[in-house]
Structure formats: C-alpha cells, structure tokens
N, C-alpha and C. Protein backbone atom coordinates (compact mmCIF):
# COMPACT_ATOMS: atom_id res chain seq x y z
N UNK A 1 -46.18 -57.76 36.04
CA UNK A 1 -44.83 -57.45 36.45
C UNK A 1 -44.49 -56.02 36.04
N UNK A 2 -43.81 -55.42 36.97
CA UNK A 2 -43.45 -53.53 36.91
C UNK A 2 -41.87 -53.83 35.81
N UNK A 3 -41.63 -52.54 35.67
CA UNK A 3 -40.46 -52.52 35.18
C UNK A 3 -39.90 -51.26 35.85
N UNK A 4 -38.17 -51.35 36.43
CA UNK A 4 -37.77 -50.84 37.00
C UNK A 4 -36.37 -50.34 36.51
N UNK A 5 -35.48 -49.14 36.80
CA UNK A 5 -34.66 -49.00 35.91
C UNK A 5 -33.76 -48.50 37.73
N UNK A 6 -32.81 -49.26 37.45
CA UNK A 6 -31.97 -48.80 38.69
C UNK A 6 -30.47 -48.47 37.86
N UNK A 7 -29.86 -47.69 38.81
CA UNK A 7 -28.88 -46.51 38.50
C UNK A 7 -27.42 -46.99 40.29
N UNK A 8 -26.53 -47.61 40.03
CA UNK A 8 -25.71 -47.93 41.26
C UNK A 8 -24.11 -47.19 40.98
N UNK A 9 -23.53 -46.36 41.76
CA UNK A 9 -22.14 -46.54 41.71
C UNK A 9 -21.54 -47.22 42.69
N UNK A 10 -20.63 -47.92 41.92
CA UNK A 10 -19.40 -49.19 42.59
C UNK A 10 -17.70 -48.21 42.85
N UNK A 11 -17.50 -48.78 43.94
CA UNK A 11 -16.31 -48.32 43.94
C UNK A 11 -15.35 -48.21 43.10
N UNK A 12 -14.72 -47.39 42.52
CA UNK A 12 -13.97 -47.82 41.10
C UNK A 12 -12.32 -48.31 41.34
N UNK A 13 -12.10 -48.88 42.67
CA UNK A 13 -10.95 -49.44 42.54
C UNK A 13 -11.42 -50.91 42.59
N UNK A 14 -12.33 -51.20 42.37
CA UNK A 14 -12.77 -52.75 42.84
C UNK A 14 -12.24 -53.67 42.02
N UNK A 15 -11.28 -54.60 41.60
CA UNK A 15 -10.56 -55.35 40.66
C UNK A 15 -11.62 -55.85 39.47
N UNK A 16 -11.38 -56.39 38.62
CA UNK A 16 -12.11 -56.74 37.89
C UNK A 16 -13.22 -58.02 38.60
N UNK A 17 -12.73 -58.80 38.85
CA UNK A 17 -12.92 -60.14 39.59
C UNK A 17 -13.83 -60.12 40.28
N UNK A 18 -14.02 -58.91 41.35
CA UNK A 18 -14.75 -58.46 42.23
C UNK A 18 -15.75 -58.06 41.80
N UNK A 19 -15.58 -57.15 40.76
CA UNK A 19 -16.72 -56.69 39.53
C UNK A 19 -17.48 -57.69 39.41
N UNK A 20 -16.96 -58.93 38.82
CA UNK A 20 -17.71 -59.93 38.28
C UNK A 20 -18.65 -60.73 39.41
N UNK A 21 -17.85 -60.55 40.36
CA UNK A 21 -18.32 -61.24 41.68
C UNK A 21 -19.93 -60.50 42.10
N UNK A 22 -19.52 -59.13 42.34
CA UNK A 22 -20.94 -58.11 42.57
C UNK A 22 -22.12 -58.45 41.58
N UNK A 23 -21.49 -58.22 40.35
CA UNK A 23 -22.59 -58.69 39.72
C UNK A 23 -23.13 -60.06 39.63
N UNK A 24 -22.66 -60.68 39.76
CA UNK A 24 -23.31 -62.39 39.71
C UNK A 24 -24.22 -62.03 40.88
N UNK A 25 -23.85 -61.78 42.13
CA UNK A 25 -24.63 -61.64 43.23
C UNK A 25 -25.81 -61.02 43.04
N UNK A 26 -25.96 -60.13 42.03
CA UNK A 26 -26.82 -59.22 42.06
C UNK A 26 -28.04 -59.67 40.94
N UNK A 27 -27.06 -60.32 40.00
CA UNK A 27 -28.12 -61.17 39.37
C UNK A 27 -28.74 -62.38 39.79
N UNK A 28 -28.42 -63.02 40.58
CA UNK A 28 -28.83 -63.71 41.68
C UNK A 28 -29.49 -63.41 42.25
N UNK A 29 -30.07 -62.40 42.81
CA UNK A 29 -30.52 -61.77 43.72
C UNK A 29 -32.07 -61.44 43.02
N UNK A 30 -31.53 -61.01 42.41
CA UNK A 30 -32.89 -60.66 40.81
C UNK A 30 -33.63 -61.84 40.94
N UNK A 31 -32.84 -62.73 40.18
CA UNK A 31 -33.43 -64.00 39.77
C UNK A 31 -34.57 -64.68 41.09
N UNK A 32 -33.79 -64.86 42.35
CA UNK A 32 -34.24 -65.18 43.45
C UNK A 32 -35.74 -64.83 43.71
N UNK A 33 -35.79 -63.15 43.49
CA UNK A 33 -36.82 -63.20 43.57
C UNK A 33 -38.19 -62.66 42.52
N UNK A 34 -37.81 -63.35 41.65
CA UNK A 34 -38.85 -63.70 40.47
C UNK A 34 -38.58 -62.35 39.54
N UNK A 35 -37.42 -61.74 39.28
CA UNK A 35 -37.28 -60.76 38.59
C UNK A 35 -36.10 -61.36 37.13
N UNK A 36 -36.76 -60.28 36.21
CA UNK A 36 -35.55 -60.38 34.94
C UNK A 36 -34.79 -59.27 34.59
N UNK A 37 -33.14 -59.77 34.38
CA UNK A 37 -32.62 -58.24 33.66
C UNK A 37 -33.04 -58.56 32.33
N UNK A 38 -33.15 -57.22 31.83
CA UNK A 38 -33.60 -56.80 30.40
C UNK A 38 -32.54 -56.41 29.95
N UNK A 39 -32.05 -55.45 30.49
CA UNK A 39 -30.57 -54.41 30.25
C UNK A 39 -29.45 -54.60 31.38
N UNK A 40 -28.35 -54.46 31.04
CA UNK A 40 -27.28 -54.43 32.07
C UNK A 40 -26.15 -53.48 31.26
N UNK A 41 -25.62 -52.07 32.09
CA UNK A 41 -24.81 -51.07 31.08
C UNK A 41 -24.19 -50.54 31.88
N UNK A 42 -22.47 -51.20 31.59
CA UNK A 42 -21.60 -50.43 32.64
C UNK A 42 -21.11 -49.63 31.72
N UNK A 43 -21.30 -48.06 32.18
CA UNK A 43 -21.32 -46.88 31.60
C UNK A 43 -19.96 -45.98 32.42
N UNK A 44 -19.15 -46.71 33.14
CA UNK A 44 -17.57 -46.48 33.42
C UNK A 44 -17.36 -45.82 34.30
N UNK A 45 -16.34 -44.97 34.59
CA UNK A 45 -16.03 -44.54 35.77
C UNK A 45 -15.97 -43.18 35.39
N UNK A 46 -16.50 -42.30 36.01
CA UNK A 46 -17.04 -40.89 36.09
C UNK A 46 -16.70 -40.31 37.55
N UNK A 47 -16.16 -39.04 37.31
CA UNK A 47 -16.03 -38.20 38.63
C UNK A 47 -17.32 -37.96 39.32
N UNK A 48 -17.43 -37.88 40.21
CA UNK A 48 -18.67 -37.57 41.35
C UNK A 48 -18.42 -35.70 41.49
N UNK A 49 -19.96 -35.63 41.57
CA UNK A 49 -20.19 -34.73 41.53
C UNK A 49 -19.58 -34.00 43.26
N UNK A 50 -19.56 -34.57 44.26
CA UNK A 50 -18.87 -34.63 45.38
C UNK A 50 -18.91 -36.24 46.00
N UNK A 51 -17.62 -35.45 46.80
CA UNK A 51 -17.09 -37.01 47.44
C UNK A 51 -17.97 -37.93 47.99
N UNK A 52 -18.27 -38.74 48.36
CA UNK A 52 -18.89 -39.79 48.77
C UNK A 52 -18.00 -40.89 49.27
N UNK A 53 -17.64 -40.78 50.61
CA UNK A 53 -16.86 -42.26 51.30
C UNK A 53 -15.55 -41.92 50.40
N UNK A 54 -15.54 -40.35 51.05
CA UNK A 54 -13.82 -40.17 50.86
C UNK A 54 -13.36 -40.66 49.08
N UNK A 55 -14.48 -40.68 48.53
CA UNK A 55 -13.99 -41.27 47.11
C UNK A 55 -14.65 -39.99 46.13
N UNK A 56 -13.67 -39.84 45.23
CA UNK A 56 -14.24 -38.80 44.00
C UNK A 56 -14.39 -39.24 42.61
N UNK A 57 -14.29 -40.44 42.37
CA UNK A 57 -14.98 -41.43 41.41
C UNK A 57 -15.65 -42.21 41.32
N UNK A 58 -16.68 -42.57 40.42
CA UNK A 58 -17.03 -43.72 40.55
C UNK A 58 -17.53 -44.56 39.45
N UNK A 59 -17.51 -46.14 39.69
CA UNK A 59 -18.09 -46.81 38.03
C UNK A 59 -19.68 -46.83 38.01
N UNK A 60 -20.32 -46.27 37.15
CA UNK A 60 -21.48 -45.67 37.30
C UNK A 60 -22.30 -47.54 36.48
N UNK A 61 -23.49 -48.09 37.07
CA UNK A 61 -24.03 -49.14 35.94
C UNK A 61 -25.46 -49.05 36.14
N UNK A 62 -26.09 -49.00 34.76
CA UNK A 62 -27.30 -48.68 34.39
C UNK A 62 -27.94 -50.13 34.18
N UNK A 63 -29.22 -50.48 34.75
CA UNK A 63 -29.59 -52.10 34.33
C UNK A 63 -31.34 -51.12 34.87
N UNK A 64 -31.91 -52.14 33.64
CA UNK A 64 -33.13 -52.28 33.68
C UNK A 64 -33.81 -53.82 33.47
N UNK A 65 -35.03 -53.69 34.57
CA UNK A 65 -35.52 -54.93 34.68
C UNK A 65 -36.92 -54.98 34.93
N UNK A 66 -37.41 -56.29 35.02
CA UNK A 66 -38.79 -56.91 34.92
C UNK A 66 -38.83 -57.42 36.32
N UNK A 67 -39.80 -57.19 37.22
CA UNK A 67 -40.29 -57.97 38.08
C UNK A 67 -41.11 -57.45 39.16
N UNK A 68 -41.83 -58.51 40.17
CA UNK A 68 -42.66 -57.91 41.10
C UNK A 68 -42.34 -56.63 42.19
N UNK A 69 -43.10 -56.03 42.84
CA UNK A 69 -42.42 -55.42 43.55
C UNK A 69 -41.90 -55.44 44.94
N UNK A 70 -42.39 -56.71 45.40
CA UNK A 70 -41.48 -57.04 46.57
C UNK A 70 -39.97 -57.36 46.46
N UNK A 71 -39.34 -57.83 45.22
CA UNK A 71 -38.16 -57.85 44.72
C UNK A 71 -37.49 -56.61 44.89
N UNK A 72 -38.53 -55.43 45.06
CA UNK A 72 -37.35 -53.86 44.79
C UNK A 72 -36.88 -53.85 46.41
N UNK A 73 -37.60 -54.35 47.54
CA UNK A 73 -36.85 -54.39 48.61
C UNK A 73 -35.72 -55.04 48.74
N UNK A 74 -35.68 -56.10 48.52
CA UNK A 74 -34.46 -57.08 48.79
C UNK A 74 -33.41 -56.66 47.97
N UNK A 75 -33.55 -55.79 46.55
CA UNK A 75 -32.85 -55.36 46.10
C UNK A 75 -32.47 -54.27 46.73
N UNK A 76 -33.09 -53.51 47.45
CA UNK A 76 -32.76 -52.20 48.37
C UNK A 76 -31.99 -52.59 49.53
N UNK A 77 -31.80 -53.99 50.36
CA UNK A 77 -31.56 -54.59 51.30
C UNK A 77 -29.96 -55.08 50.89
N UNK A 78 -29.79 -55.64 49.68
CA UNK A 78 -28.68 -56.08 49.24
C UNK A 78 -27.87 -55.16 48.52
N UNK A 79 -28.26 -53.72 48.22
CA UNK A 79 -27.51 -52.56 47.68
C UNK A 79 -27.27 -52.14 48.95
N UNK A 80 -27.70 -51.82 50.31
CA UNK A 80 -27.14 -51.20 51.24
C UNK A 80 -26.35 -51.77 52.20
N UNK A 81 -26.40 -53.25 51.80
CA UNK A 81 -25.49 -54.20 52.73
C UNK A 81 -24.14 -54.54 52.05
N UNK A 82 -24.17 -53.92 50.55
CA UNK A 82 -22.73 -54.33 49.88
C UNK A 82 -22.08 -53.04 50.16
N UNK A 83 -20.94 -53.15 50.74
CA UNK A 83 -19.73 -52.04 51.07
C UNK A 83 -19.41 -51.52 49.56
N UNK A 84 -19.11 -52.07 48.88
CA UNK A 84 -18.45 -51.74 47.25
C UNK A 84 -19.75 -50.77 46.27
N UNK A 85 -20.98 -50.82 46.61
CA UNK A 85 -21.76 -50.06 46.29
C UNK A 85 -21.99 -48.99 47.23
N UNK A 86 -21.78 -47.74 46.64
CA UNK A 86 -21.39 -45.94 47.20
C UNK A 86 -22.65 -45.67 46.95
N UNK A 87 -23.24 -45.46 46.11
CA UNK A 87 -25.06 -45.00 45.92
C UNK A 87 -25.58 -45.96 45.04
N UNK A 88 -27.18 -45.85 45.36
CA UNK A 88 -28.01 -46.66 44.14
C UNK A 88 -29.65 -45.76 44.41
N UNK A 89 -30.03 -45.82 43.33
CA UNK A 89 -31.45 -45.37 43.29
C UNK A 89 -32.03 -45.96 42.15
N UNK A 90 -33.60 -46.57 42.87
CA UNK A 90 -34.52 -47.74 41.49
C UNK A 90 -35.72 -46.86 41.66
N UNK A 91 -35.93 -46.70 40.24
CA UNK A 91 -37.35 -45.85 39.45
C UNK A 91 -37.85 -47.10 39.28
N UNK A 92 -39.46 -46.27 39.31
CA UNK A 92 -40.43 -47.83 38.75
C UNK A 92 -40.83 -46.91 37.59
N UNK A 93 -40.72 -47.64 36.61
CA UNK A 93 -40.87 -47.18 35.24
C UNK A 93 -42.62 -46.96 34.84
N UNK A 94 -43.04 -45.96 33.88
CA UNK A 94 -44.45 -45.66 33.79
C UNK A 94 -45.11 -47.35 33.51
N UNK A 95 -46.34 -47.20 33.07
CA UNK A 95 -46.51 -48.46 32.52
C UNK A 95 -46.97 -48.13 30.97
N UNK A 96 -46.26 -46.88 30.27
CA UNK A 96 -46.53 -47.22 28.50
C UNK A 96 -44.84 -47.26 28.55
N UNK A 97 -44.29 -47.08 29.48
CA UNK A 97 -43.17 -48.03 28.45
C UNK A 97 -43.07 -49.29 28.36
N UNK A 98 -42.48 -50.18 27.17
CA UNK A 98 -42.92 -51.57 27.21
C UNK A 98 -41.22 -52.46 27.36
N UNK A 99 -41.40 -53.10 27.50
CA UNK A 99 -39.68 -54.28 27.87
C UNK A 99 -39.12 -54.05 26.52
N UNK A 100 -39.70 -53.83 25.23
CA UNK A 100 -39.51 -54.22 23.74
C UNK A 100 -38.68 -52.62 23.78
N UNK A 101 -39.10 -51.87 24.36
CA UNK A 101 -38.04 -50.18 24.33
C UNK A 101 -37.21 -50.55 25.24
N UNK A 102 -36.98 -51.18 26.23
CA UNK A 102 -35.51 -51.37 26.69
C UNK A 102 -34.20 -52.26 26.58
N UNK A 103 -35.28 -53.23 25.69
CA UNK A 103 -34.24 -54.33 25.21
C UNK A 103 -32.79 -53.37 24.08
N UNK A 104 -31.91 -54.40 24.59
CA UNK A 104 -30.40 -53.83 23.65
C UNK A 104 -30.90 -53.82 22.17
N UNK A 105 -30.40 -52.75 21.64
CA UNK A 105 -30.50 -53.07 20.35
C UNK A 105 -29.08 -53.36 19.71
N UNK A 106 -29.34 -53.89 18.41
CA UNK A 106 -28.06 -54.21 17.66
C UNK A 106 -28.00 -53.47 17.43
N UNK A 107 -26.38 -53.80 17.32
CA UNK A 107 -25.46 -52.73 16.22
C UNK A 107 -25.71 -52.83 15.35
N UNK A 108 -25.73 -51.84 14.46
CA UNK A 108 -26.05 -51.14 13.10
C UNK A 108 -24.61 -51.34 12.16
N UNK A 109 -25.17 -52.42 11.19
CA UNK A 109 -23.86 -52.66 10.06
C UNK A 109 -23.12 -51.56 9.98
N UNK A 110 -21.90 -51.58 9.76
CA UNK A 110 -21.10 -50.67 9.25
C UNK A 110 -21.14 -50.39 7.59
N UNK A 111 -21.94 -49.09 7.86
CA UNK A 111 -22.18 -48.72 6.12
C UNK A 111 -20.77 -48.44 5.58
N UNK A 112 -20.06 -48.69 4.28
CA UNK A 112 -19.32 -48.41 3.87
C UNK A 112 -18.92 -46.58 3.62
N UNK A 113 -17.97 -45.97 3.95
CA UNK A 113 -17.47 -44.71 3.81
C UNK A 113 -17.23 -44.00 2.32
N UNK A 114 -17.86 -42.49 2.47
CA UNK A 114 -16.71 -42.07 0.87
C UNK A 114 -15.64 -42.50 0.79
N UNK A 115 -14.70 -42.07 2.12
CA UNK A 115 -13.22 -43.12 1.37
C UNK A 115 -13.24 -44.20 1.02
N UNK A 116 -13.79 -45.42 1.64
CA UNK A 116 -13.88 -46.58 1.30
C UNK A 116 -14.18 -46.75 -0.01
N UNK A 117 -15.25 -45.89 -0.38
CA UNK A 117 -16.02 -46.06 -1.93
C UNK A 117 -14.55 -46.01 -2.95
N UNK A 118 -14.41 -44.75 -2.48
CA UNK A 118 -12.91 -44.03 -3.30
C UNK A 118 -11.87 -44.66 -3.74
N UNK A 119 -11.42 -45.80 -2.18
CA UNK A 119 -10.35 -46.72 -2.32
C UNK A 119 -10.44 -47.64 -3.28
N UNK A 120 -11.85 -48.45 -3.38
CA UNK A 120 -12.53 -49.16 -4.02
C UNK A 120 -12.02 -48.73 -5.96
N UNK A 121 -12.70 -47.57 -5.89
CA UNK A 121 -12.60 -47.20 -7.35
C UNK A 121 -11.04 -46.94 -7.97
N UNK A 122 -10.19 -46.54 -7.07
CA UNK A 122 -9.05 -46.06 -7.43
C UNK A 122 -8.49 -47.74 -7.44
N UNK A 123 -8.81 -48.17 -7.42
CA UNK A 123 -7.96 -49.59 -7.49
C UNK A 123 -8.13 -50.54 -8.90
C-alpha cells in the first residue's frame, strides 16, 4: 500500500454541518476503496493567493493516507464532482517515508513556567 498526502480547499462559507457532511463522505469514500486516513488537519481558512470561483478564501485541509492506487482515482472523481471543493491536489509520497512519521503526535505535557515556579515559592 502507497501513501499519499492530499491538500483540498473547501468553500469557506460552507456551515459547519456541511463540513461534517463532506467529510464523512470523503471518509467513506477512502474506506470504500480499501484506503486508511492516517492524518486528517483542518488548517483553516486562508486567503487565496487569487480568486478561484469568484471566491478569495478558502478552508485549506491537509489529510494523509494509506492505500492502493486505484483509490487515488475515485478520490480524484469525487473531489471534482463535489461543488464545495475549489481545488485539491494528491502527492504519492516517497517510499522511505513510513505511516509511523505521519501519524499525530501527542501533545507535549505542559512543562511548568518560571512564573509558575515563582508563584509556587512565594506562597
């Protein structure tokens, strides 16, 4: 199985609901055909570099995934048939990168602060 890192902007007036809606579809769509998300990163709404469909924003989402490559069509088939998606472009990732570098990582404890220390002692 390849690993693929696709890059989509969504219309950014799309309600939340709708949001949720696109994406289920899309993970669906994945799933369908024998693919996994690894990553999914909505990285927000950003001005466009130029307009695109009369629009000068857009919600930009980063997802990386696992699967064959007849899956990157249907995924190409179902990004150009959804109206609410303005652009998309899918890289096929080298093969030394491994799924274990794209998985989320945790958050990193919150180390305690000099002030904090400070508050601590002054008390």
């Amino acid at each position: 199985m390849d690993l693929y890192e696709i890059m989509f902007i969504q219309n950014p007036d799309l309600g939340e609901e709708d949001q949720e809606k696109l994406l289920t579809r899309f993970k669906a769509a994945v799933s369908k055909n024998g693919g996994e998300i690894i990553k999914l990163e909505d990285q927000g709404i950003k001005t466009l570099a130029f307009k695109i469909q009369k629009r000068s924003r857009g919600r930009y989402f980063l997802i990386y995934l696992e699967g064959p490559g007849s899956m990157v069509s249907e995924l190409e088939r179902f990004m150009r048939i959804d109206e609410n998606i303005v652009r998309f472009v899918i890289i096929k990732l080298d093969s030394h990168i491994t799924k274990e570098e794209l998985m989320p990582k945790a958050a990193p404890e919150e180390q305690p602060t000099a002030e904090d220390k400070a508050e601590e002692v002054g008390e």
